[in-house]
Protein backbone atom coordinates (compact mmCIF):
# COMPACT_ATOMS: atom_id res chain seq x y z
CA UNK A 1 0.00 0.00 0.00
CA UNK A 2 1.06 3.35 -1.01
CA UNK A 3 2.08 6.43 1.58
CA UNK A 4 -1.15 8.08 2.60
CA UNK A 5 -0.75 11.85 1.68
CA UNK A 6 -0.11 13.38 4.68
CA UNK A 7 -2.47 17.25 4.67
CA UNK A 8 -2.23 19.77 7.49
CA UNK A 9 -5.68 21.64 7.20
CA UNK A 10 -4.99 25.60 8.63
CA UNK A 11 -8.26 27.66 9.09
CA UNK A 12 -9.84 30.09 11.51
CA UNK A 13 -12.70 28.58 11.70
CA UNK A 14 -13.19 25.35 13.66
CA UNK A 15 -15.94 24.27 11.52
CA UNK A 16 -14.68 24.84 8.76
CA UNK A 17 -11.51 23.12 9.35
CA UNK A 18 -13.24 19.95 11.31
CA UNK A 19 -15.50 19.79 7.82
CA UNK A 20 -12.55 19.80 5.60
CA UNK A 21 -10.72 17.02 7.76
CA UNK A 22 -14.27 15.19 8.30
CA UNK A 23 -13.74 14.78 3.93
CA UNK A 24 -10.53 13.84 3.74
CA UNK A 25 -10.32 11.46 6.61
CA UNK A 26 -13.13 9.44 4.66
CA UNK A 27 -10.04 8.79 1.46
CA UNK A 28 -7.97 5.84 2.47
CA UNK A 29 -5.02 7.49 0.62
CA UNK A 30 -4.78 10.53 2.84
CA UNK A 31 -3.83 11.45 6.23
CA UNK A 32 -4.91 14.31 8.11
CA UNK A 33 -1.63 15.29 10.81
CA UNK A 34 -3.60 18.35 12.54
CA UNK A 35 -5.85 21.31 11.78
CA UNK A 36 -4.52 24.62 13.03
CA UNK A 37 -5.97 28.05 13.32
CA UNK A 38 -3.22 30.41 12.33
CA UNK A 39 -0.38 31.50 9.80
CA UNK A 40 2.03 31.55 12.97
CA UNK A 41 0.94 28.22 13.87
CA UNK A 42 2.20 26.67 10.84
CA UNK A 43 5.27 28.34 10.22
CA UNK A 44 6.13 27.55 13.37
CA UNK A 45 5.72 24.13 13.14
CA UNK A 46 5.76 23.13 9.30
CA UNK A 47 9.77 21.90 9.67
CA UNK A 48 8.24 19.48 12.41
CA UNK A 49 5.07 18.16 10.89
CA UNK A 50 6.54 17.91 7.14
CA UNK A 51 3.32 17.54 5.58
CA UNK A 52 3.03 17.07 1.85
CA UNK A 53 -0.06 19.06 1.67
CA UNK A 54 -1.01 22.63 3.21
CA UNK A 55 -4.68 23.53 2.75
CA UNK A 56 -4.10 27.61 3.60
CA UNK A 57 -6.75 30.12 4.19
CA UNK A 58 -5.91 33.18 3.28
CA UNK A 59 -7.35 35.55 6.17
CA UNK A 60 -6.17 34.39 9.34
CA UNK A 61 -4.50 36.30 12.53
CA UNK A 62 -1.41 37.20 12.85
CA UNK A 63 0.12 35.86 9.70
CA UNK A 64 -2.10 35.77 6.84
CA UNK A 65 -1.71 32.74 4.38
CA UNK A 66 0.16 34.52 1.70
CA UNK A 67 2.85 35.25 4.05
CA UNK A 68 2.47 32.18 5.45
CA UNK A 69 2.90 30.57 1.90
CA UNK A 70 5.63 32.50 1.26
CA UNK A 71 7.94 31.29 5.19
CA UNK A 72 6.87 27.42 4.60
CA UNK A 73 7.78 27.84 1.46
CA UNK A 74 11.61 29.06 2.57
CA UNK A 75 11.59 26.69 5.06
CA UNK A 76 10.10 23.50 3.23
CA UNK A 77 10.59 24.11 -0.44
CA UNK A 78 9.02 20.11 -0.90
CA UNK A 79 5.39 20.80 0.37
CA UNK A 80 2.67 21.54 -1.71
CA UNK A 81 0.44 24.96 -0.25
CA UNK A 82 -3.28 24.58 -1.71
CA UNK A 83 -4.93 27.85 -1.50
CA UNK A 84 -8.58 27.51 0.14
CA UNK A 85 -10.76 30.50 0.36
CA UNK A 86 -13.72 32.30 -0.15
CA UNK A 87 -11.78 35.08 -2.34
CA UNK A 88 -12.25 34.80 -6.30
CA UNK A 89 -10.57 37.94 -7.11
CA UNK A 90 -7.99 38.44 -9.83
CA UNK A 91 -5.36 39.91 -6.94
CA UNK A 92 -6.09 37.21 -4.78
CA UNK A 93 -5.85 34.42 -6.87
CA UNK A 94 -2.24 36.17 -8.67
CA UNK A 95 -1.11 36.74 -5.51
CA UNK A 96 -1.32 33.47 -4.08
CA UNK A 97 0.24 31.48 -7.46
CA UNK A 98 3.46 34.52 -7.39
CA UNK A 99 4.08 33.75 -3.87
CA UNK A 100 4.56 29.82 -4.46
CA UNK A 101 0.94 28.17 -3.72
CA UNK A 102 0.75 25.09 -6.44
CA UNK A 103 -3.47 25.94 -6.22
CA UNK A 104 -6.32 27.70 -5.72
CA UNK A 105 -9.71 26.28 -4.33
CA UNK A 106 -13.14 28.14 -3.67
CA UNK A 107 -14.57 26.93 -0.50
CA UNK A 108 -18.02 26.29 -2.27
CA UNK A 109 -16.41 23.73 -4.64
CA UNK A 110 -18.07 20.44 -4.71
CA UNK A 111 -15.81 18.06 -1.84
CA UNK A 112 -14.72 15.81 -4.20
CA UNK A 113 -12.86 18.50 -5.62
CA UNK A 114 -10.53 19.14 -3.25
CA UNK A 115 -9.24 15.87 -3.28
CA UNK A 116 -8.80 16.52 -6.88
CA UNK A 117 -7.13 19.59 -6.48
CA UNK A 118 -4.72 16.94 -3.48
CA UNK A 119 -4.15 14.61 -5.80
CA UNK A 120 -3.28 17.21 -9.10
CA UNK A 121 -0.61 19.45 -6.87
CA UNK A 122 1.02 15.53 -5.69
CA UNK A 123 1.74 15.39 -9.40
CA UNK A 124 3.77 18.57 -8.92
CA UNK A 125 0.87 20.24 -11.61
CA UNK A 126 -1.09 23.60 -10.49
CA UNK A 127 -4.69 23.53 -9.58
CA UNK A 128 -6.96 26.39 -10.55
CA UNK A 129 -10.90 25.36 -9.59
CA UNK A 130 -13.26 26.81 -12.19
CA UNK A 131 -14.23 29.83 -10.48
CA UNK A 132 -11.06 30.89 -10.19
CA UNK A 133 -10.25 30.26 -13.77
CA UNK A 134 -13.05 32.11 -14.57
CA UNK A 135 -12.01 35.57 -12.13
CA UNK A 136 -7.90 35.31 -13.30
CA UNK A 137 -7.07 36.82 -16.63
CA UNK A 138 -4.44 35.60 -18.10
CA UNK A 139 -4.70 32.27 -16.23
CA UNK A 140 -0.76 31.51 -16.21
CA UNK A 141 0.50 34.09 -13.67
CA UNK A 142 3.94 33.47 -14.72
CA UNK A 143 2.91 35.13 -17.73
CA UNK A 144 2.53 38.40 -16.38
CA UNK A 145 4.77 41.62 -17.41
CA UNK A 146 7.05 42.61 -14.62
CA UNK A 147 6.77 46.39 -13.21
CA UNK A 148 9.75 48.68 -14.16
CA UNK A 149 11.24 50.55 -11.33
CA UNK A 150 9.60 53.45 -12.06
CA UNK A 151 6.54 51.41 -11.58
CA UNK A 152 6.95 49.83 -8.70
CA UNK A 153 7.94 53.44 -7.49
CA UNK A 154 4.24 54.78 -8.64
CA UNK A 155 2.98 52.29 -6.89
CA UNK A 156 4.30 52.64 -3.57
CA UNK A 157 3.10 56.47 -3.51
CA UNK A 158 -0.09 55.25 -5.10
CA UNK A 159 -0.18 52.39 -1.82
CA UNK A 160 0.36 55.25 1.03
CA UNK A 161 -2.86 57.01 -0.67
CA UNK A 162 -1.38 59.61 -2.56
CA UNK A 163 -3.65 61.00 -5.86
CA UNK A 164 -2.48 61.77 -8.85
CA UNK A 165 -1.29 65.01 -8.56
CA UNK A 166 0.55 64.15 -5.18
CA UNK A 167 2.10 61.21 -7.41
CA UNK A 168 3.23 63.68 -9.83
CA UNK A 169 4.62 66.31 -7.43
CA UNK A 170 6.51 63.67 -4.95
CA UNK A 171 8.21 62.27 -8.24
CA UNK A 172 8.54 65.26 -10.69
CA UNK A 173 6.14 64.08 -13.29
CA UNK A 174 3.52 65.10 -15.21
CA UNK A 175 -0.32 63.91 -13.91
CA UNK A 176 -0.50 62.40 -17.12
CA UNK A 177 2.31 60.09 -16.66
CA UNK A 178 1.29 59.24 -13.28
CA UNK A 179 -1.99 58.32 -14.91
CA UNK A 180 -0.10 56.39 -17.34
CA UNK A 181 2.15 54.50 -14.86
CA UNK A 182 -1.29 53.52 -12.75
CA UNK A 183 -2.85 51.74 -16.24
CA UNK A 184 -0.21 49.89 -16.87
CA UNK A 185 0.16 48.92 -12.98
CA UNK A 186 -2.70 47.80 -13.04
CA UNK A 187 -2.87 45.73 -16.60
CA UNK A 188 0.09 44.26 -15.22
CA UNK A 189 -0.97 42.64 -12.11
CA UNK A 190 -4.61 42.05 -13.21
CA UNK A 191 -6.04 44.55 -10.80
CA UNK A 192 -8.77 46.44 -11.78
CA UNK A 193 -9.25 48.76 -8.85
CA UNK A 194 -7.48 51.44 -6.36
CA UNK A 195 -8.42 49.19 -3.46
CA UNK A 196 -7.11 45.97 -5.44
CA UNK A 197 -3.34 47.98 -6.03
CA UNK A 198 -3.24 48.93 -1.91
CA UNK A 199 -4.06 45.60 -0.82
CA UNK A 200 -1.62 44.19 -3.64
CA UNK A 201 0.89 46.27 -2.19
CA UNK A 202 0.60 45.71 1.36
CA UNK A 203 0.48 41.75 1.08
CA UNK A 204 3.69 42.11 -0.83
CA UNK A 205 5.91 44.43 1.18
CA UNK A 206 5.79 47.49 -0.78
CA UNK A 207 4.69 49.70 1.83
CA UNK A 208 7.47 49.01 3.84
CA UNK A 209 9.61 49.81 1.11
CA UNK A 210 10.87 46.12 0.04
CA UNK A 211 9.38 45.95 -2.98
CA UNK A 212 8.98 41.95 -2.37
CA UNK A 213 8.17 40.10 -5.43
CA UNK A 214 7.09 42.52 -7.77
């Protein structure tokens, strides 16, 4: 008999979690270690529990899953993070795939379907559930043009919740550039609004000036 795929399930919410691991524990081909309620929490102890399988939420205290993603990943460059959320937008779903995750699941996906999306990121092949196919234009992340400096500049002012004119002023350029630079931020990363480029930007470091991963 074949190792059972050993999961770590980390969620918030207790039901939620105990629902997930309730599913899974009925497959005779996976294990469930633990379920755990924070980013820290796994972080912490993903050296320990070595699981092949991480199903992340992405809002949690203290460390939010991409973050999260983004330590195990450092740590335990072997383990497989699923993404498993509620969030179907473009950022969201971009965000998760540049920061390592090998998939992105819906939590209103049929249940069978996770242990598709198990068994698809054990084949070291990414897992995108049809919703978010359907929210993430173009669907390879990779794909994506990288920001210039001067971008990534723009964006940092844009981020601290600067307009246009501010933009402009702070960095010598015309409004119309700044304008320019914001378009083309935003085709870029597949965000479509202000609020989209500020949370972008704080999940990523840029308002602290690292400019992680852009």
């Amino acid at each position: 008999m074949n190792t059972p795929i050993k999961v770590v399930i980390v969620d918030d919410h207790p039901m939620v979690a105990e629902g997930i691991q309730a599913i899974l524990e009925s497959y005779d081909d996976i294990e469930v270690l633990c379920t755990l309620k924070t980013g820290r929490e796994i972080v912490d102890q993903a050296h320990t529990l070595l699981a092949d399988v991480i199903l992340m939420d992405l809002n949690m205290p203290e460390i939010g899953g991409l973050t999260a993603t983004e330590l195990i990943l450092e740590r335990c460059p072997d383990t497989r993070i699923l993404i498993l959320t509620m969030h179907d937008s473009p950022e969201y779903i971009s965000s998760a795939l540049s920061h390592g995750a090998m998939g992105y699941v819906l939590k209103d996906v049929p249940t069978d379907e996770i242990k598709t999306a198990i068994d698809t990121v054990m084949r070291g092949e990414r897992y995108l559930c049809t919703g978010a196919k359907g929210s993430l234009a173009p669907p390879d992340g990779a794909s994506r043009e990288q920001l210039t400096g001067r971008e990534q500049t723009v964006l940092l002012q844009l981020a601290q919740g600067k307009s246009n004119k501010e933009v402009a002023l702070a960095l010598d350029i015309s409004v119309r550039t700044v304008e320019t630079h914001r378009k083309n931020i935003k085709r870029k990363l597949g965000i479509s609004s202000t609020a989209g480029l500020t949370r972008y930007a704080m999940e990523h470091g840029v308002l602290q000036g690292t400019g992680a991963r852009l």
